[in-house]
Protein backbone atom coordinates (compact mmCIF):
# COMPACT_ATOMS: atom_id res chain seq x y z
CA UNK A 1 -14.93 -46.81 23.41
CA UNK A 2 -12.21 -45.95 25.44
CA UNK A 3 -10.07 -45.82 22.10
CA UNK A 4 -12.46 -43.41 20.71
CA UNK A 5 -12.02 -41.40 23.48
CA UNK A 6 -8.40 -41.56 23.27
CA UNK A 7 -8.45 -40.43 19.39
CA UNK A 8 -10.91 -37.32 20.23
CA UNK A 9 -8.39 -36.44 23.01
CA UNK A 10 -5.56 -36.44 20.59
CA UNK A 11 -7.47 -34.48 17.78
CA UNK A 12 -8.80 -32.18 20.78
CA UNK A 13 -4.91 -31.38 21.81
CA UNK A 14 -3.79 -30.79 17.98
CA UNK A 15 -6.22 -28.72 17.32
CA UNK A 16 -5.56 -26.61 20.61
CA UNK A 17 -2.00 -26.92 19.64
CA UNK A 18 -2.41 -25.72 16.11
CA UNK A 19 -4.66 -23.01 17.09
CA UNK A 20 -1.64 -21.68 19.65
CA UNK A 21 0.87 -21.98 16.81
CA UNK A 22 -1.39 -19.98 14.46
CA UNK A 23 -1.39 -17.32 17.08
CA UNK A 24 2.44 -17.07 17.65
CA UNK A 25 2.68 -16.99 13.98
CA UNK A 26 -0.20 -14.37 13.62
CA UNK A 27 1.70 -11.88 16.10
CA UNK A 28 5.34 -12.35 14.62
CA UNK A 29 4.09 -11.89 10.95
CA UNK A 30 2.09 -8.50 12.95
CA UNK A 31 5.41 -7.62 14.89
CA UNK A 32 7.59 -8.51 11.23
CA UNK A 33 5.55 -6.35 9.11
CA UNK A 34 5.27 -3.69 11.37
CA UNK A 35 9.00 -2.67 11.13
CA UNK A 36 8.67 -3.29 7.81
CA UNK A 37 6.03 -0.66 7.12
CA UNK A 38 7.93 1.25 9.72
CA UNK A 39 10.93 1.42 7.88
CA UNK A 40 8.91 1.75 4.07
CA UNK A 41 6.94 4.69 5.34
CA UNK A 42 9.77 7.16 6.72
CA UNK A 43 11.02 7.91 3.09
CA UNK A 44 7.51 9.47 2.49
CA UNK A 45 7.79 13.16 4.19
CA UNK A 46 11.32 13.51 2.55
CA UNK A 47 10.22 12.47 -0.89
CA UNK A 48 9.51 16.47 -1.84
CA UNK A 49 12.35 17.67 0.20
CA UNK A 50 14.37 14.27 -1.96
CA UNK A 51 13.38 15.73 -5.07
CA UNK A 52 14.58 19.51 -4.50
CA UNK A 53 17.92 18.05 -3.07
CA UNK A 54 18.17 16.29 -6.71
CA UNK A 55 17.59 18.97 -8.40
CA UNK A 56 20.33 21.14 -7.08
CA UNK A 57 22.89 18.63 -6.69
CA UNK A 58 22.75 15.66 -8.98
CA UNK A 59 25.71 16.20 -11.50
CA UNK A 60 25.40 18.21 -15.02
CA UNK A 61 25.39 14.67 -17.03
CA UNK A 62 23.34 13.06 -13.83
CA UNK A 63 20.52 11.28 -15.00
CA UNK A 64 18.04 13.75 -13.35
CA UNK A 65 19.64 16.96 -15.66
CA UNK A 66 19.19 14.24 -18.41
CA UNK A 67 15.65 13.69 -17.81
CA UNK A 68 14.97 17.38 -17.20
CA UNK A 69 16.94 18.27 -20.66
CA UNK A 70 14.13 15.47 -22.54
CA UNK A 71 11.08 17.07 -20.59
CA UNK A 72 12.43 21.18 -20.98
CA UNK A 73 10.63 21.53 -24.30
CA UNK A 74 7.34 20.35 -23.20
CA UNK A 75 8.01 22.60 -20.03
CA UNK A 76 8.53 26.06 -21.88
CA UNK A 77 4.80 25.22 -23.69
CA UNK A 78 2.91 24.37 -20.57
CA UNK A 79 4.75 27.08 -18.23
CA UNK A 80 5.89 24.58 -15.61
CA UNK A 81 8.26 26.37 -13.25
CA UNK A 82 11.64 24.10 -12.57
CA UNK A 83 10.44 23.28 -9.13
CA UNK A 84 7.79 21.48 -10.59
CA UNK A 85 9.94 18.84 -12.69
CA UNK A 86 10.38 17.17 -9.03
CA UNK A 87 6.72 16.28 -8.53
CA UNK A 88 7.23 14.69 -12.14
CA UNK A 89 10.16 12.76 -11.20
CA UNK A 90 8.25 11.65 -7.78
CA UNK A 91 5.53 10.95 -9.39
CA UNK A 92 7.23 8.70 -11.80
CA UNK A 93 9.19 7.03 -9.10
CA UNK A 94 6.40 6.23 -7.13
CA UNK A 95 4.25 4.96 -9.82
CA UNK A 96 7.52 2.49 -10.85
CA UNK A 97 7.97 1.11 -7.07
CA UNK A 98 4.01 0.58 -7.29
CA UNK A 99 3.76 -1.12 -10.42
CA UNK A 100 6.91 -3.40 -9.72
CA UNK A 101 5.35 -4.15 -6.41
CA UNK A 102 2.22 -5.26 -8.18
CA UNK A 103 4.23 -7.69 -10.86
CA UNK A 104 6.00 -9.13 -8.19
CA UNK A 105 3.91 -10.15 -5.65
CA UNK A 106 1.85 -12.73 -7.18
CA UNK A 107 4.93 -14.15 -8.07
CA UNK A 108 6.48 -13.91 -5.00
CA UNK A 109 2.77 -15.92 -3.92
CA UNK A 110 3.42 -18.41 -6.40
CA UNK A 111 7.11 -19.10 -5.40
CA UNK A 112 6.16 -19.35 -2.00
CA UNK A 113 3.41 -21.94 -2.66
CA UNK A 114 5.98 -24.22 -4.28
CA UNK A 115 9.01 -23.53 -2.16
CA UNK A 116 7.71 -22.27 1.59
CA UNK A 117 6.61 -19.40 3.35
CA UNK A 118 10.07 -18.38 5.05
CA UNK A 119 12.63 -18.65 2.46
CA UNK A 120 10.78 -16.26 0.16
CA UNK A 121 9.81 -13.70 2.57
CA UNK A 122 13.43 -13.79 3.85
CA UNK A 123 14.88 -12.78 0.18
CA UNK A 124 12.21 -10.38 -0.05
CA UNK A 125 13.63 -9.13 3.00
CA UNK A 126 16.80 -9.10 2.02
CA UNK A 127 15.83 -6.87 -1.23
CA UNK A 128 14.29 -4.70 1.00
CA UNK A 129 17.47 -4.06 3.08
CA UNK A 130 19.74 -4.03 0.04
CA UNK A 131 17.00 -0.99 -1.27
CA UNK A 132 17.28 0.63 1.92
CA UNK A 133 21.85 0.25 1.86
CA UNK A 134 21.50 1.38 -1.64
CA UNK A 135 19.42 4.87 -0.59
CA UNK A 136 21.84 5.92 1.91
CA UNK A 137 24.74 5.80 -0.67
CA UNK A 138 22.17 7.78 -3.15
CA UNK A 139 24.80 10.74 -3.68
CA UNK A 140 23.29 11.13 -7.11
CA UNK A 141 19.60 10.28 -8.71
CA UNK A 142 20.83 7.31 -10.60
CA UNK A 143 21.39 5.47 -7.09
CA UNK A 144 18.34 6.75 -5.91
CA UNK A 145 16.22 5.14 -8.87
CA UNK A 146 18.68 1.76 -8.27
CA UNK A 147 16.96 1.82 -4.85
CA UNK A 148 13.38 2.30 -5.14
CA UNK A 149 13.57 -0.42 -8.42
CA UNK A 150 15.59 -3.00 -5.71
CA UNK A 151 12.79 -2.09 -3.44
CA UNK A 152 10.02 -2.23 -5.30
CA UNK A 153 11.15 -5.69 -6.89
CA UNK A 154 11.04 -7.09 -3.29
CA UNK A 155 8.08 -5.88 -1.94
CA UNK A 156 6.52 -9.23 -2.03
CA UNK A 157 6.03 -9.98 1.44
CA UNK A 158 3.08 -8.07 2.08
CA UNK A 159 1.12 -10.70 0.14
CA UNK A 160 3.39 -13.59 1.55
CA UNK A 161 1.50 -12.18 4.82
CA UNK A 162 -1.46 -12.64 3.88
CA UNK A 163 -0.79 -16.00 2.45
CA UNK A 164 0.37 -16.77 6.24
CA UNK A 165 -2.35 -15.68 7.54
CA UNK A 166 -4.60 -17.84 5.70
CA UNK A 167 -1.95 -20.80 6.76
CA UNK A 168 -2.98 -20.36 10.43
CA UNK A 169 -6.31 -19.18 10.42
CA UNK A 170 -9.41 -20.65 9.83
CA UNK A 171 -12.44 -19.51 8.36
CA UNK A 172 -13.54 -18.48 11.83
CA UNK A 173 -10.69 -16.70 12.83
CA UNK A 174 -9.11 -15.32 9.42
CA UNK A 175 -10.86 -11.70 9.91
CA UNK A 176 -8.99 -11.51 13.25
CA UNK A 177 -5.96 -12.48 11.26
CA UNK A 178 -6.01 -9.81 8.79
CA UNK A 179 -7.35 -7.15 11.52
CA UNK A 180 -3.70 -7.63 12.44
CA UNK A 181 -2.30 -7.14 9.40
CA UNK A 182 -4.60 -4.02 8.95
CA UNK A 183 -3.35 -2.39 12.72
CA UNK A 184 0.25 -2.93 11.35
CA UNK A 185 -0.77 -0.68 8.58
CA UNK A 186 -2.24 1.89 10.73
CA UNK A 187 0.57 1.68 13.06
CA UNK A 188 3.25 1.94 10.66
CA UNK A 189 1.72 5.09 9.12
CA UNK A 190 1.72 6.79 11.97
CA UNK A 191 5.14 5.77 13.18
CA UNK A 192 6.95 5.75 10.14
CA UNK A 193 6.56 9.36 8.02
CA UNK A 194 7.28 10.95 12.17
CA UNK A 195 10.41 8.67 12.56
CA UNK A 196 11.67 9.66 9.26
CA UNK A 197 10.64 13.08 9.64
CA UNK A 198 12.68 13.70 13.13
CA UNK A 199 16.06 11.98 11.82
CA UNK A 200 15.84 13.81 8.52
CA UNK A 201 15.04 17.24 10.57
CA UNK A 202 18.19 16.62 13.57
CA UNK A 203 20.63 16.04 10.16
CA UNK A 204 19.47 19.22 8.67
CA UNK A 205 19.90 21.21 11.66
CA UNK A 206 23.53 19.84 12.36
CA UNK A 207 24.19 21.34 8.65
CA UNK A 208 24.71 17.76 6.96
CA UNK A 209 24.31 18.35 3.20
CA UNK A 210 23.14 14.27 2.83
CA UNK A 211 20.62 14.45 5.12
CA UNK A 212 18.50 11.55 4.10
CA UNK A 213 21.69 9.15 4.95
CA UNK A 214 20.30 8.97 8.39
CA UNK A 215 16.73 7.87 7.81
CA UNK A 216 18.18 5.53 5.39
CA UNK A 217 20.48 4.41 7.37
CA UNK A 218 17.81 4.21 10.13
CA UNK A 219 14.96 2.37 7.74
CA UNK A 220 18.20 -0.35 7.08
CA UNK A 221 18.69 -0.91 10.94
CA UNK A 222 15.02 -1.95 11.23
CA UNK A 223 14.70 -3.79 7.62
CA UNK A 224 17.91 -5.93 9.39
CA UNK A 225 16.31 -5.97 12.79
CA UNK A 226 13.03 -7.72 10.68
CA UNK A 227 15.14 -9.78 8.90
CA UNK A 228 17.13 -11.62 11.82
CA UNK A 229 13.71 -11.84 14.21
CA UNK A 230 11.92 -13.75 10.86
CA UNK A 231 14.95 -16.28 10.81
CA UNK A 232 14.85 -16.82 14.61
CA UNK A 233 11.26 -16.45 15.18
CA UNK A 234 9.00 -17.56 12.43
CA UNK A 235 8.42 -21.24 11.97
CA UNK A 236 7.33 -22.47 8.15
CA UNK A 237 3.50 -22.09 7.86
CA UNK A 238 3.15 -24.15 4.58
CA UNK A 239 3.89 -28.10 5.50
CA UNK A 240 6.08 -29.89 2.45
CA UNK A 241 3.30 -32.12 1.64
CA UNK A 242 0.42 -28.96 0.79
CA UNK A 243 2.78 -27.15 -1.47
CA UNK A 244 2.02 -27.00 -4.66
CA UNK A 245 3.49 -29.69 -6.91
CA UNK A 246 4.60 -27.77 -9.91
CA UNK A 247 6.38 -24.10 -10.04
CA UNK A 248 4.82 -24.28 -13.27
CA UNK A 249 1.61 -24.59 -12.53
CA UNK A 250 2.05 -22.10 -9.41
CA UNK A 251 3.13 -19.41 -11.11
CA UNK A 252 0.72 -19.81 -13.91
CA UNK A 253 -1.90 -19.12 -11.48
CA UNK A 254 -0.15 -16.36 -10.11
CA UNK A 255 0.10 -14.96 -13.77
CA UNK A 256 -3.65 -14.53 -13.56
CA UNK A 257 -3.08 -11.74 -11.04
CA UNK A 258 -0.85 -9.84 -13.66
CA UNK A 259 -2.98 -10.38 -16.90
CA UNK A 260 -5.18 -7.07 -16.73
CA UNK A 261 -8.11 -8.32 -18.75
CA UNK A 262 -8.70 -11.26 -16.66
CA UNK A 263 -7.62 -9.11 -13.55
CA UNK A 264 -10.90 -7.10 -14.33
CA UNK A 265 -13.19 -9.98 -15.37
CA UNK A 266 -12.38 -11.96 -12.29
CA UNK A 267 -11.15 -14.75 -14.56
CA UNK A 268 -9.51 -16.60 -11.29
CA UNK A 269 -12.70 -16.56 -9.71
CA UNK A 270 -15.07 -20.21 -10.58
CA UNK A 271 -18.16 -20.95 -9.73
CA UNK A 272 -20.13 -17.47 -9.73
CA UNK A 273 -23.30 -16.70 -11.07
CA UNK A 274 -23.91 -14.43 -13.86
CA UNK A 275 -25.22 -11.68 -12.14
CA UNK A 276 -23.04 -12.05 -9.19
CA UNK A 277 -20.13 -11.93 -11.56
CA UNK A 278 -21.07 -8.62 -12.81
CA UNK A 279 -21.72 -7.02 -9.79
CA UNK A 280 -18.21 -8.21 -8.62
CA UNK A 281 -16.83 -6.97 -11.95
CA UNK A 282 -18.71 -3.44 -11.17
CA UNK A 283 -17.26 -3.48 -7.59
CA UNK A 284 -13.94 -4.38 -8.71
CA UNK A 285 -14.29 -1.48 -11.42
CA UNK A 286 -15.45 1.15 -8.53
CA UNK A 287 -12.27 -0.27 -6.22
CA UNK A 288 -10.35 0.51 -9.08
CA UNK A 289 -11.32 4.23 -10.11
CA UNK A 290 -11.26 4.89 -6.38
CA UNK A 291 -7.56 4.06 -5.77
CA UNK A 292 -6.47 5.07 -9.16
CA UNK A 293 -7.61 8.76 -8.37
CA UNK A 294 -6.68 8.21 -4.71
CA UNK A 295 -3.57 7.20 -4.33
CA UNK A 296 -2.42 9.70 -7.08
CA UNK A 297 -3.92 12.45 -5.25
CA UNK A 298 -2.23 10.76 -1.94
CA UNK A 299 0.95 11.12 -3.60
CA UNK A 300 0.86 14.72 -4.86
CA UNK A 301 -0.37 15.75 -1.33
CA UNK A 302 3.26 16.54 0.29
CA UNK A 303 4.47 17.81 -2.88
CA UNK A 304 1.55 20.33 -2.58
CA UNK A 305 1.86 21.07 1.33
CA UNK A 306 5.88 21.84 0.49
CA UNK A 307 4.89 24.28 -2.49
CA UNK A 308 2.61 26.28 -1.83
CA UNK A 309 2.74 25.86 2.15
CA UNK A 310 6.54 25.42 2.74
CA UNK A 311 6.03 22.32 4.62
CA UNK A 312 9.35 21.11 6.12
CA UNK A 313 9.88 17.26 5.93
CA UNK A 314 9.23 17.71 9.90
CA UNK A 315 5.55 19.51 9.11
CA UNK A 316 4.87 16.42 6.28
CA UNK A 317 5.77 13.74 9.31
CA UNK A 318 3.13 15.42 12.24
CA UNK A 319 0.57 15.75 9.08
CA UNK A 320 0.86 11.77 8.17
CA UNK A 321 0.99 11.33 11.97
CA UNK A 322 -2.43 13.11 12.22
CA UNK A 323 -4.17 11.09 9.12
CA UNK A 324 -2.76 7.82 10.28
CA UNK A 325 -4.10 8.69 14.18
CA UNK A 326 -7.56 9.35 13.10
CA UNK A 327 -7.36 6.49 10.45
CA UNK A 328 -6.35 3.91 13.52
CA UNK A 329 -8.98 5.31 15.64
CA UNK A 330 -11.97 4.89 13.58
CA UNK A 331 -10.92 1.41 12.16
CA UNK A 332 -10.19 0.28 15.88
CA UNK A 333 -13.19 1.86 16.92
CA UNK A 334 -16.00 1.97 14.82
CA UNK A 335 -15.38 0.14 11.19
CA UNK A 336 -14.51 -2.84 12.22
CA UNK A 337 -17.84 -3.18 14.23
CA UNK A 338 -20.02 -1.83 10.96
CA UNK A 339 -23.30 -4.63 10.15
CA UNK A 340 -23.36 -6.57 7.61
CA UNK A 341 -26.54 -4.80 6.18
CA UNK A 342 -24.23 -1.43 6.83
CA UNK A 343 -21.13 -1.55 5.05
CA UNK A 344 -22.46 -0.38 1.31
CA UNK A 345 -23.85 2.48 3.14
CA UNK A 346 -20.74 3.20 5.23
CA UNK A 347 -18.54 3.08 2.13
CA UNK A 348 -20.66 5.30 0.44
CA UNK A 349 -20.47 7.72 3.14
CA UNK A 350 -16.30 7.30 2.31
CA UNK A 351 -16.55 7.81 -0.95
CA UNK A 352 -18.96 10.73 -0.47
CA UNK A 353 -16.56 12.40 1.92
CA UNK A 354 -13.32 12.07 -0.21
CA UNK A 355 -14.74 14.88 -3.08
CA UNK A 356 -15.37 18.41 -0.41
CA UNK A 357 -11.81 16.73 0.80
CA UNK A 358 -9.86 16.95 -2.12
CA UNK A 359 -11.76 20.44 -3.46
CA UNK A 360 -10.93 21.68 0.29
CA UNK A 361 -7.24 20.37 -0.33
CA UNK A 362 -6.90 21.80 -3.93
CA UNK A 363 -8.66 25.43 -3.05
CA UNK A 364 -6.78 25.85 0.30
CA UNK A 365 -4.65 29.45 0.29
CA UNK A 366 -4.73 29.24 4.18
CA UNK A 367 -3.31 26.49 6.40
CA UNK A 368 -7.16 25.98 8.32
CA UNK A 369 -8.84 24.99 4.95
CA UNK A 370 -5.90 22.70 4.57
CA UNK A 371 -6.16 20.91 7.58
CA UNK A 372 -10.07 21.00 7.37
CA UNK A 373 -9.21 19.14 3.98
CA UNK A 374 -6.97 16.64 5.17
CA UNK A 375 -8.89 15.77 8.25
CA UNK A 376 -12.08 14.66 5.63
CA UNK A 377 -9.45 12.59 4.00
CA UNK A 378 -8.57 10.66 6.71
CA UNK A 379 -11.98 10.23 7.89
CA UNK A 380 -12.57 8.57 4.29
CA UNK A 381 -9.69 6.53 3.89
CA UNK A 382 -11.08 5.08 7.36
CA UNK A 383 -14.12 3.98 5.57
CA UNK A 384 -13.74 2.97 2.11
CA UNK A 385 -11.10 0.30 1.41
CA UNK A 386 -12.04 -1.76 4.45
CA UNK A 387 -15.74 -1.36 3.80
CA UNK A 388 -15.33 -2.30 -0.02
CA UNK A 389 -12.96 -5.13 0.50
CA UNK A 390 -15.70 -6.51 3.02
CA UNK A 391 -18.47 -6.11 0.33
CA UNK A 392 -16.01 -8.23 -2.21
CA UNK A 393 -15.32 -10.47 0.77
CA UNK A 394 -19.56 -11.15 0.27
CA UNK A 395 -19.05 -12.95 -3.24
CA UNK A 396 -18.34 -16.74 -3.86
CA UNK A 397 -18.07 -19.90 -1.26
CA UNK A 398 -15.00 -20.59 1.09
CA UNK A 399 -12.91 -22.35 -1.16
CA UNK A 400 -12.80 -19.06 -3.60
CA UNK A 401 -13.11 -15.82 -1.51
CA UNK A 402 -9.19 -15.82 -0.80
CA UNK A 403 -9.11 -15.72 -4.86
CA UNK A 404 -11.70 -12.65 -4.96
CA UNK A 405 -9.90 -10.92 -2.61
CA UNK A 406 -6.55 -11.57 -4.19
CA UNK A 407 -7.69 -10.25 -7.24
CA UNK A 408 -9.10 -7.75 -5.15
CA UNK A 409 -5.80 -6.27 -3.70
CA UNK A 410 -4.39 -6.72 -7.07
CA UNK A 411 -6.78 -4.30 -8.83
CA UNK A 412 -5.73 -2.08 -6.34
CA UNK A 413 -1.98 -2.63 -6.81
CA UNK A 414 -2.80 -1.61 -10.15
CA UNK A 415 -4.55 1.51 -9.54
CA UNK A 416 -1.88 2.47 -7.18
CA UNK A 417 0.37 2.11 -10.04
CA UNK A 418 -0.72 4.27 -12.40
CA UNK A 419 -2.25 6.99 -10.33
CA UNK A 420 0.97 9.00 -9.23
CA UNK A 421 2.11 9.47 -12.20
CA UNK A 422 -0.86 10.42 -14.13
CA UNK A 423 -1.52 13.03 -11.00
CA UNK A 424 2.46 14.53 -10.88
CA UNK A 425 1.93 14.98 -15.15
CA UNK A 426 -1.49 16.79 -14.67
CA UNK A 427 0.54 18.44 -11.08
CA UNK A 428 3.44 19.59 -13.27
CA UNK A 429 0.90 20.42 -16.15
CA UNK A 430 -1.93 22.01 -15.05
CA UNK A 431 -0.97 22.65 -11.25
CA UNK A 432 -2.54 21.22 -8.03
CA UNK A 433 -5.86 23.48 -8.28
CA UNK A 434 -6.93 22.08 -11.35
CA UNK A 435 -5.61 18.82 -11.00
CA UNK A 436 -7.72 17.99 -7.48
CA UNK A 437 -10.68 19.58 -8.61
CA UNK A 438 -10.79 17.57 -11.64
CA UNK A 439 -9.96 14.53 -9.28
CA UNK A 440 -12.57 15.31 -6.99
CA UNK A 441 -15.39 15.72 -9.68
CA UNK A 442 -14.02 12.34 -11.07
CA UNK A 443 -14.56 10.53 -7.79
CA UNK A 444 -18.65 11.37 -8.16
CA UNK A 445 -18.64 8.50 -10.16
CA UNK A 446 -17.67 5.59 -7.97
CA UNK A 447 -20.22 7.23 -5.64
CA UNK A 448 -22.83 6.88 -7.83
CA UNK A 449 -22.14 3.45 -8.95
CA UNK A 450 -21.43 2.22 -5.62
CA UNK A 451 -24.87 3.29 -4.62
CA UNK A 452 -26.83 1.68 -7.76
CA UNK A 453 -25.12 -1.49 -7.45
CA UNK A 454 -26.71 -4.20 -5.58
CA UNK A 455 -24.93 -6.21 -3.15
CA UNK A 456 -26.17 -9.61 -1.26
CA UNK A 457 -26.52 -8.10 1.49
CA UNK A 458 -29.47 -5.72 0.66
């Protein structure tokens, strides 16, 4: 007896000791991707003002005078002023960095199953820093592309987080887990774009004609400051003996995250029912159309604000500041606490609320109808992606929901991918009027298929 007693005592004490280590590990991955987002999010303010300093400076045979010479012809037929080729060239850079992000982070996964948690988020780290050394050298475009492919090509730690996460946690405690991860988000939103904004403004005022070396400069002091508190800080989450056996095999599971047709049939995903399939396949299909029109809306947003407003990079900070302040308040506040038996309705109410937003946005000739636009779009983005990852989070058994969600993230990778640049051409083409109001009639649909879909919890 007493030996039984001794063996509950010890398995009592590991568990307690586990459950500590999870916690430490929880709050550095918090602490490490918040400078990371930090650091990612100050370039987005500048990215208009970026653009414009491109256009006047990059060299004659530059590569940016050698993309506008291929797209001039196609310009002259669609009346496109000049200014407009740099929402085209934004919109193509940001679609790149997304869609390199999205290839590489199931790999990154996969490498990290076979080889350990820390060494791969360290080189991912590393890239990171390189992207940021290589931006504030950008004298011409070419550099500048150089940077955001580095950077894109090693932004795999974001799902090496959540692969943490799921290290430490249990099913008990995983939602608290990525509840961090999701504050870091907020947080770095709302620090970043104002960060970035303030250095970039102080360098224009002291009459520095490369400006953005600071905030680059700035984003590489944090990306290095993340980079030696990971080596220090974080202990290996994945023990030797649970990694997986073969790289092989690792990435070939990873490679199920790229493949787009099984991406959108859930292929990863065993042991569903039929019609539980399909209604995953339909979610996954609203998730997608969502973000795809989102984000590429998202993206044109400062472009638009700098236009037709005359946003300074300064005006583009305060206005992310704003989105990301309401965004952290309603997630902290309310979302997070939405029933079970609520959350279709909630993300309805998201989706509903992202169409007067964007038609608000796109018909705005006066600064109040622009804010009253942007504050509808923060209230959405509040609602939707956490309420419709929680509704995917409904389908399969333990052993498979951190495959439903991974596929989840990955449709949205996707989406995020393609919908800058297919938002800058129809920007450039048709200009922003046209271009949001088609978005927002577009975004009727996921509303209506979200709300003839049937979920398990109705």
């Amino acid at each position: 007896m007493n030996s039984t007693m001794t063996k509950d005592n010890d398995l009592s004490t590991e568990k307690m000791l586990n459950k500590k280590t999870g916690s430490k590990m929880s709050f550095i991955i918090f602490w490490s991707l918040l400078i990371d987002l930090m650091a990612f999010t100050m370039i987005l303010p500048l990215m208009p003002a970026l653009m414009d300093h491109y256009q006047k400076t990059d060299p004659s045979d530059g590569l940016y005078q050698y993309f506008s010479s291929i797209i001039n012809k196609f310009q002259v037929q669609v009346g496109a002023p000049d200014a407009a080729n740099s929402v085209l060239f934004g919109g193509f850079l940001g679609s790149l960095f997304s869609f390199l992000q999205y290839v590489v982070s199931p790999l990154a996964g996969g490498l990290s199953d076979r080889y350990g948690r820390k060494p791969i988020l360290l080189s991912c780290l590393i890239g990171i820093a390189v992207s940021y050394g290589l931006w504030a050298v950008s004298y011409n475009f070419a550099f500048f592309v150089i940077a955001r492919i580095i950077g894109g090509l090693s932004k795999g730690n974001v799902s090496i987080t959540m692969a943490i996460i799921t290290d430490v946690s249990t099913a008990s405690t995983r939602a608290a887990g990525m509840a961090l991860v999701g504050i870091a988000f907020s947080m770095g939103f709302i620090i970043g774009p104002l960060i970035g904004a303030f250095i970039a403004k102080w360098a224009i005022f002291s009459g520095n004609m490369y400006w953005f070396v600071l905030p680059a400069l700035f984003a590489l002091f944090l990306s290095i400051v993340d980079i030696i508190f990971i080596f220090f800080f974080f202990e290996e989450t994945l023990p030797k003996e649970k990694r997986a056996k073969s790289i092989a095999a690792s990435l070939g599971h990873a490679m199920t995250y790229i493949n787009i047709v099984s991406l959108f049939k859930f292929s990863a995903v065993q042991n569903l029912s039929q019609s539980g399939r399909e209604s995953l396949i339909r979610l996954g299909l609203i998730y997608f159309v969502y973000l795809f029109l989102y984000s590429g809306l998202e993206f044109t947003l400062t472009f638009l604000t700098h236009y037709h407003f005359g946003f300074t990079p300064m005006h583009q900070g305060t206005m992310f500041f704003c989105i990301g302040l309401v965004m952290a308040v309603l997630q902290g506040g309310y979302v997070r606490r939405i029933a079970t038996n609520k959350v279709k309705s909630a993300a309805f109410f998201g989706l509903l609320l992202i169409v007067p937003s964007y038609i608000s946005v796109g018909a705005a000739s006066t600064e109040i109808l622009l804010y009253f636009g942007v504050f509808l779009y923060a209230l959405s983005t509040a609602f939707v992606v956490p309420c419709l990852t929680t509704l995917a989070s409904q389908f399969g058994g333990d052993d498979t929901k951190g495959t439903v969600l991974g596929v989840f993230r990955s449709l949205g990778a996707l989406a995020r991918a393609l919908g800058p640049i297919v938002a800058s051409v129809s920007f450039w083409t048709f200009g922003s009027r046209v271009t949001y109001l088609v978005g927002a009639i577009a975004l009727l649909w996921p509303c209506y298929t979200l709300k003839k879909t049937k979920f398990k919890s109705e």
